[in-house]
C-alpha atoms as a PDB file:
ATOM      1  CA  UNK A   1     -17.802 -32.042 -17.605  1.00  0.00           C
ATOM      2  CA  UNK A   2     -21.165 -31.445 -16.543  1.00  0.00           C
ATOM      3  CA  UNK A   3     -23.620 -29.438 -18.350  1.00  0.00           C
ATOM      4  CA  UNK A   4     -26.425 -27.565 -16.804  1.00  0.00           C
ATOM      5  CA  UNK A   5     -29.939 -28.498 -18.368  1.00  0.00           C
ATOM      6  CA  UNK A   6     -31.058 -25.483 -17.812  1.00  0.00           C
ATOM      7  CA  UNK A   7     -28.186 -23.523 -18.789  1.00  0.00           C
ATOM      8  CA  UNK A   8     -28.114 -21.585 -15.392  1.00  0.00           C
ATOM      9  CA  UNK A   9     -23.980 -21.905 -14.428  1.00  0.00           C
ATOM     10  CA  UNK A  10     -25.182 -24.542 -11.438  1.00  0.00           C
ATOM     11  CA  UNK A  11     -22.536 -26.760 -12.960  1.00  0.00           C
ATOM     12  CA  UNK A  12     -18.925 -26.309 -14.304  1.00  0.00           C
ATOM     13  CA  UNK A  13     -19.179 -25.285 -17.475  1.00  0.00           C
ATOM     14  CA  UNK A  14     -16.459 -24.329 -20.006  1.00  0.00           C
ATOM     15  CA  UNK A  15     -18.192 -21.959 -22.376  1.00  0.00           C
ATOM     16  CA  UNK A  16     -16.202 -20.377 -25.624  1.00  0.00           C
ATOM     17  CA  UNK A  17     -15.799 -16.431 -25.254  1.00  0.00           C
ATOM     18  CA  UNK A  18     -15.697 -16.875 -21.499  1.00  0.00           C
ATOM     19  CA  UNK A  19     -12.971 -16.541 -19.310  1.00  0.00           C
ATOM     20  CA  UNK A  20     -11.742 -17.791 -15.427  1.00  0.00           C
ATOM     21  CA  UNK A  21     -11.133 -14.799 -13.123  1.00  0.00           C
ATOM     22  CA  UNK A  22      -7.468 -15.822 -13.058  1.00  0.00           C
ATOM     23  CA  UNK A  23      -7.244 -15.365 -16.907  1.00  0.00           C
ATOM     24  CA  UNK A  24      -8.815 -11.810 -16.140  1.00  0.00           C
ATOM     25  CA  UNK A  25      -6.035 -10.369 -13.819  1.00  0.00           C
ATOM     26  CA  UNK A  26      -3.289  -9.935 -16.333  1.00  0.00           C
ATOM     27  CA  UNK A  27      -5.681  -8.001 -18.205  1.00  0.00           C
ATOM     28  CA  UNK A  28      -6.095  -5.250 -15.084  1.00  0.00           C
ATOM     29  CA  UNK A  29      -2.321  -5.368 -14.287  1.00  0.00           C
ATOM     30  CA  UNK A  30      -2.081  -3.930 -18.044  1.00  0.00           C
ATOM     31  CA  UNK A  31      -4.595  -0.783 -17.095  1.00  0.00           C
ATOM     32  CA  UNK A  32      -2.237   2.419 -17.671  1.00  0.00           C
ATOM     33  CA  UNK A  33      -1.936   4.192 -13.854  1.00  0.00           C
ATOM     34  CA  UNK A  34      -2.992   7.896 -14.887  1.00  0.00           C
ATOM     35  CA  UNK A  35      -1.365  11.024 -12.695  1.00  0.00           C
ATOM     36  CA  UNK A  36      -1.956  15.042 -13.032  1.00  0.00           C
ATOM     37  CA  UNK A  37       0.638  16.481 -14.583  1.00  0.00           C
ATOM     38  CA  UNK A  38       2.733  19.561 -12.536  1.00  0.00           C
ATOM     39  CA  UNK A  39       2.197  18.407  -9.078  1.00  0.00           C
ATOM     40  CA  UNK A  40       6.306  17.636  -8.239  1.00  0.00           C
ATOM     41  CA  UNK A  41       8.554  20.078  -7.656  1.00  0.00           C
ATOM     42  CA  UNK A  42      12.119  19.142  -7.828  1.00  0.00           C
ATOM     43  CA  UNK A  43      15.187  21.599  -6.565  1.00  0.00           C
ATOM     44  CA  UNK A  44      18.346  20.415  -7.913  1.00  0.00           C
ATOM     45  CA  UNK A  45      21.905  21.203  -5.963  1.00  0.00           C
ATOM     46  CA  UNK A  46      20.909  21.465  -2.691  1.00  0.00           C
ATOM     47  CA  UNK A  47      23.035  21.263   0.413  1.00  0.00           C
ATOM     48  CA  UNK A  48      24.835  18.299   1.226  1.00  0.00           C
ATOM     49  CA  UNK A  49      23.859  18.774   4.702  1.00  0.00           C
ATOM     50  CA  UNK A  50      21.542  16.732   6.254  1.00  0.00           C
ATOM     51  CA  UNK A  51      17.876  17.745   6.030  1.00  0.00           C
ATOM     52  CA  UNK A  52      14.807  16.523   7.596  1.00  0.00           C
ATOM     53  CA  UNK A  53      11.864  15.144   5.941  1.00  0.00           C
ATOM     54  CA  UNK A  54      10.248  17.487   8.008  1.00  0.00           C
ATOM     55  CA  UNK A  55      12.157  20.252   7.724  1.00  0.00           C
ATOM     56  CA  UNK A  56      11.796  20.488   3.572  1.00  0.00           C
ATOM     57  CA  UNK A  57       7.492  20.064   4.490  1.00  0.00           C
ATOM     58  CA  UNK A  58       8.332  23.381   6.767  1.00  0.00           C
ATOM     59  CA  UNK A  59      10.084  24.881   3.811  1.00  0.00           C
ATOM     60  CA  UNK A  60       7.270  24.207   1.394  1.00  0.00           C
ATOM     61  CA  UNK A  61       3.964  24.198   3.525  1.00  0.00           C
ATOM     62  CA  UNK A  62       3.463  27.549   3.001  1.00  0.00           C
ATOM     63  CA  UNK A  63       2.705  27.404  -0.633  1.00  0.00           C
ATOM     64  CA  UNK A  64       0.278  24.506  -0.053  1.00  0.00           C
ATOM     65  CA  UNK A  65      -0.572  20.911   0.680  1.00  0.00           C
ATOM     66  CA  UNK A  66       2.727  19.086   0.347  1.00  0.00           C
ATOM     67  CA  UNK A  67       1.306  15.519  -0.085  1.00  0.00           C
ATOM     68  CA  UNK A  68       4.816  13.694   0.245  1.00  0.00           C
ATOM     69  CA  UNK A  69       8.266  14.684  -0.247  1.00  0.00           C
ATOM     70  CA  UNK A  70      11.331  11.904  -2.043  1.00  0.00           C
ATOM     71  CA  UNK A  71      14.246  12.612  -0.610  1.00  0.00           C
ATOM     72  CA  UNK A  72      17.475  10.094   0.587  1.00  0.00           C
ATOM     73  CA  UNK A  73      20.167  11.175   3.060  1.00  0.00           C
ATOM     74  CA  UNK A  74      22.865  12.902   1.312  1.00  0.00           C
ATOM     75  CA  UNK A  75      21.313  13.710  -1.803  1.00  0.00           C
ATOM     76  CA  UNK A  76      21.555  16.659  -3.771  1.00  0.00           C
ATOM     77  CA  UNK A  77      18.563  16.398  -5.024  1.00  0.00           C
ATOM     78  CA  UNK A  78      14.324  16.169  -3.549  1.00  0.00           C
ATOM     79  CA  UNK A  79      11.123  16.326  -5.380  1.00  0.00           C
ATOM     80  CA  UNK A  80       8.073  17.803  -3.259  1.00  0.00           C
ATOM     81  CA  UNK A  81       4.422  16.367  -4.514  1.00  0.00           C
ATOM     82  CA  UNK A  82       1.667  19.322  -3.630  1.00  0.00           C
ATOM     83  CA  UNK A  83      -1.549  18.236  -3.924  1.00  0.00           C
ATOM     84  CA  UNK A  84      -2.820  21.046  -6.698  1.00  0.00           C
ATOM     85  CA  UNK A  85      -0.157  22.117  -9.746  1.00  0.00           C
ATOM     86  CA  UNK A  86      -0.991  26.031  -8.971  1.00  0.00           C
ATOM     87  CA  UNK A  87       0.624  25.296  -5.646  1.00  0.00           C
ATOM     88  CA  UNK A  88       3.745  23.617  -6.978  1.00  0.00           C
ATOM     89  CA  UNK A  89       4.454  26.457  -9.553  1.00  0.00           C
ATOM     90  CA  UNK A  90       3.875  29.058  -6.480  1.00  0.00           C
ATOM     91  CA  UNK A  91       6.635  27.487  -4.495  1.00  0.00           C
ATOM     92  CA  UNK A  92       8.614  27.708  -7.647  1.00  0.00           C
ATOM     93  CA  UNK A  93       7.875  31.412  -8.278  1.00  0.00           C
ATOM     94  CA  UNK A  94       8.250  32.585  -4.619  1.00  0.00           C
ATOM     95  CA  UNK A  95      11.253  30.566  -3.854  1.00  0.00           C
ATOM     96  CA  UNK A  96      13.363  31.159  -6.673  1.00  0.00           C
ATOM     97  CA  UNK A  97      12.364  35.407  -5.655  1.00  0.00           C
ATOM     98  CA  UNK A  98      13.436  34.592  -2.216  1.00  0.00           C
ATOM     99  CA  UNK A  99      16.595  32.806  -3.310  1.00  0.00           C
ATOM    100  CA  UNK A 100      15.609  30.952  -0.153  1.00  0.00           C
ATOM    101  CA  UNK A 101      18.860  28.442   0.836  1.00  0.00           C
ATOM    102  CA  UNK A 102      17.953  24.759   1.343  1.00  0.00           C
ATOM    103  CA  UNK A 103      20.215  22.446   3.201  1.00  0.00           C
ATOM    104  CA  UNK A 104      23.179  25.598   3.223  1.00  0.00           C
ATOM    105  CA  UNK A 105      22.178  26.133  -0.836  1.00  0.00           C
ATOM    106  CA  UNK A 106      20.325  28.180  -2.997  1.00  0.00           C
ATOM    107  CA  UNK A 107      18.725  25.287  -5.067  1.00  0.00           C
ATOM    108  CA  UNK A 108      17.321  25.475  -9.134  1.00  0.00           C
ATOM    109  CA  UNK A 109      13.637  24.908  -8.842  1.00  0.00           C
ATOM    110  CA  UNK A 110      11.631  23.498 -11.377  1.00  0.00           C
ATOM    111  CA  UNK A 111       8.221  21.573 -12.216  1.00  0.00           C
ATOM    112  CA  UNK A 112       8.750  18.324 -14.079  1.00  0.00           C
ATOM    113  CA  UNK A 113       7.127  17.811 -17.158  1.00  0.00           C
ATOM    114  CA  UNK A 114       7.160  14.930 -20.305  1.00  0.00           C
ATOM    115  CA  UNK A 115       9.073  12.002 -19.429  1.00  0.00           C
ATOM    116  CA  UNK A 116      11.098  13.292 -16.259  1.00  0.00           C
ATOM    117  CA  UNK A 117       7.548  13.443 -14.688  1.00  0.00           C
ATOM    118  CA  UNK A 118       6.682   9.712 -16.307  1.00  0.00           C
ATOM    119  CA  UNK A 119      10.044   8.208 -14.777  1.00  0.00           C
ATOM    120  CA  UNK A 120       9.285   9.814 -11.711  1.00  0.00           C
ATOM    121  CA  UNK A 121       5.756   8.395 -11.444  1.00  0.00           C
ATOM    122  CA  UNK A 122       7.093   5.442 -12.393  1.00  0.00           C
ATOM    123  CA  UNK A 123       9.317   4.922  -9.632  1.00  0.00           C
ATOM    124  CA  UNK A 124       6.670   6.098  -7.317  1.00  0.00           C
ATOM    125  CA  UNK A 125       4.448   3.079  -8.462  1.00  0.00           C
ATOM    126  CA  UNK A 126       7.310   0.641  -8.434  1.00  0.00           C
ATOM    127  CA  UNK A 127       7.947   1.866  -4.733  1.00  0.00           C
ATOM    128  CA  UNK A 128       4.504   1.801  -3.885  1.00  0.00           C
ATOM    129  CA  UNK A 129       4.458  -1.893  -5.618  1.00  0.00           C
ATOM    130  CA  UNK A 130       7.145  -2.962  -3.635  1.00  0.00           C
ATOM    131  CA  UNK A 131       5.744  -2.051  -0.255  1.00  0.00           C
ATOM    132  CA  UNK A 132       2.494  -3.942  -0.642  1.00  0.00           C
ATOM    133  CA  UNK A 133       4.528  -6.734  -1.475  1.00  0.00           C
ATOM    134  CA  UNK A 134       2.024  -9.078  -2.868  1.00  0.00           C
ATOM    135  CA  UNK A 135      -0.062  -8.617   0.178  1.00  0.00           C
ATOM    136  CA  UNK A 136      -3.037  -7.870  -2.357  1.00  0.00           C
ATOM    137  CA  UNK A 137      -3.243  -4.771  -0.392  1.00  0.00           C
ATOM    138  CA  UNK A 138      -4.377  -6.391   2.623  1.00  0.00           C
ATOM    139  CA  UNK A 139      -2.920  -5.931   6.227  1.00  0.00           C
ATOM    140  CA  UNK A 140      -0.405  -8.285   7.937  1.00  0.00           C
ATOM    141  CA  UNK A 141       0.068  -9.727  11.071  1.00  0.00           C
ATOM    142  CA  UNK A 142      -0.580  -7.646  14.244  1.00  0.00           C
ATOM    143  CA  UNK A 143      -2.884  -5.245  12.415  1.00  0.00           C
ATOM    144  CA  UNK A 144      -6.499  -6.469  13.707  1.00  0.00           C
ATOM    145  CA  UNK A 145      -5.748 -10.003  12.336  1.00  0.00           C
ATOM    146  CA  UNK A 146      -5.659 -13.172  14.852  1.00  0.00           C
ATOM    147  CA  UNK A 147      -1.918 -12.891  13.524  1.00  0.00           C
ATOM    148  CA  UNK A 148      -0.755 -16.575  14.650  1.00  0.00           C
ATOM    149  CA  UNK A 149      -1.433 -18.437  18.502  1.00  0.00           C
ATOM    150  CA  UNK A 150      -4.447 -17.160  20.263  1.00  0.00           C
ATOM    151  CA  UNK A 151      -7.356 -16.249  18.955  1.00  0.00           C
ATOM    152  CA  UNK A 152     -10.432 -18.477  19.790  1.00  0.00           C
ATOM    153  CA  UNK A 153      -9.935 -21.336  21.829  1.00  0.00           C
ATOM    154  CA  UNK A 154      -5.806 -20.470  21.963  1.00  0.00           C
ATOM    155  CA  UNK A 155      -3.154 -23.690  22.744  1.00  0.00           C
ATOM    156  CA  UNK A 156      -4.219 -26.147  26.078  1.00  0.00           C
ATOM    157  CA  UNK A 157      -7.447 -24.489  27.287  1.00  0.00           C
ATOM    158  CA  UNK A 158      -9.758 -26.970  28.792  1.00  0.00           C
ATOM    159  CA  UNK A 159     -10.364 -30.658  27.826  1.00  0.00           C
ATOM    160  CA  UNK A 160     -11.901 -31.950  25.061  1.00  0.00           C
ATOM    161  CA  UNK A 161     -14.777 -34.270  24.972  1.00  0.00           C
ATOM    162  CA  UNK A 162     -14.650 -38.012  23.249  1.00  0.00           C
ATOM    163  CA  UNK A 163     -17.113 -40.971  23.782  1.00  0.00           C
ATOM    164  CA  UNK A 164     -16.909 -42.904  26.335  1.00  0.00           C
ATOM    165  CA  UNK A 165     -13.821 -44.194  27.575  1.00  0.00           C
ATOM    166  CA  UNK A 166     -11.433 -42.344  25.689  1.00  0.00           C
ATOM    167  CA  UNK A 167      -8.702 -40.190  27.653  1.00  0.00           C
ATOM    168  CA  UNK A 168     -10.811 -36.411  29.371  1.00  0.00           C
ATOM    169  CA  UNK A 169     -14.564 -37.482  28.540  1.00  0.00           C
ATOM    170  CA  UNK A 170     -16.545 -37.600  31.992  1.00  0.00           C
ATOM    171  CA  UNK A 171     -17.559 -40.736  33.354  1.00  0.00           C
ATOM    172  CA  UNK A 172     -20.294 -42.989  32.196  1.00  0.00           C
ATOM    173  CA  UNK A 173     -23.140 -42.701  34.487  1.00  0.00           C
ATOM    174  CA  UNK A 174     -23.914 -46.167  36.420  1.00  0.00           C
ATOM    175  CA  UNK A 175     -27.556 -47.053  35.881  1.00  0.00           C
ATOM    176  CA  UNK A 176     -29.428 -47.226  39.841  1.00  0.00           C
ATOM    177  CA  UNK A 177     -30.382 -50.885  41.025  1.00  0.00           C
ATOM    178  CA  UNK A 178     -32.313 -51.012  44.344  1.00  0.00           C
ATOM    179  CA  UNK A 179     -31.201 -53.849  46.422  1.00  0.00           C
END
């Protein structure tokens, strides 16, 4: 390899102590993901009906910012993420007063805490992961990208120009002779 005279990184080289950006990324995958504790409410033994997405956010609203809420169809079981922890623990209080029914039920509210609130964050990560899907975060097709044909110049517009005598270039010019 090459070594810069100068010693100013114009050239490749491999220096001891330093390391390739690609020998860097394992390093940031390895960064703990941090969370605030007390923000997810979970109510246990609800209804078996079926209940909206929406429907739980009309439930909880009241009490605050409901940031997102984990639910599947036919599960006894949802967790509601507010966006402060006072909020979360007044749904709690006020609901569990109320004995207000979800999905035909009165459910058993509670906030999660120590490692019921690590799995769960967990498996919001590992969901989120799985979405961006090695995308690096980036959009895909059809989201202000070219996304495939078109674009500049697209498929068949116009001719292209060669030298002279090859297939679409215009005609040589003759030179004029008077006679």
């Amino acid at each position: 390899q090459l070594a810069c005279p100068l010693d100013l990184g114009c050239h490749s080289v491999k220096k001891e102590g330093t390391a390739k950006k690609s020998e860097e990324q394992p390093e940031e995958e390895k960064k703990e993901r941090t969370y605030t504790s007390g923000l997810i409410l979970k109510a246990a033994d609800i209804g078996a009906e079926d209940i909206t997405v929406h429907a739980i956010k009309d439930i909880f609203n009241p009490f605050g910012v409901v940031h997102f809420v984990d639910h599947e169809k036919g599960d006894t079981t949802l967790y509601v993420r507010f966006q402060s922890a006072d909020d979360a623990a007044k749904a709690v209080k006020e609901l569990t007063e109320s004995k207000k029914e979800i999905a035909g039920k009165v459910p058993t509210l509670s906030i999660l805490a120590g490692d019921e609130e690590k799995t769960h964050w967990d498996k919001v990560w590992a969901s989120q992961d799985a979405r961006k899907g090695g995308r690096g975060g980036r959009g895909g097709r059809g989201r202000g990208g070219r996304g495939g044909r078109g674009g500049r110049g697209g498929r068949g517009r116009g001719q292209k120009r060669g030298r002279d005598g090859e297939e679409g270039a215009p005609a040589a010019k003759a030179a004029k002779t008077d006679e």
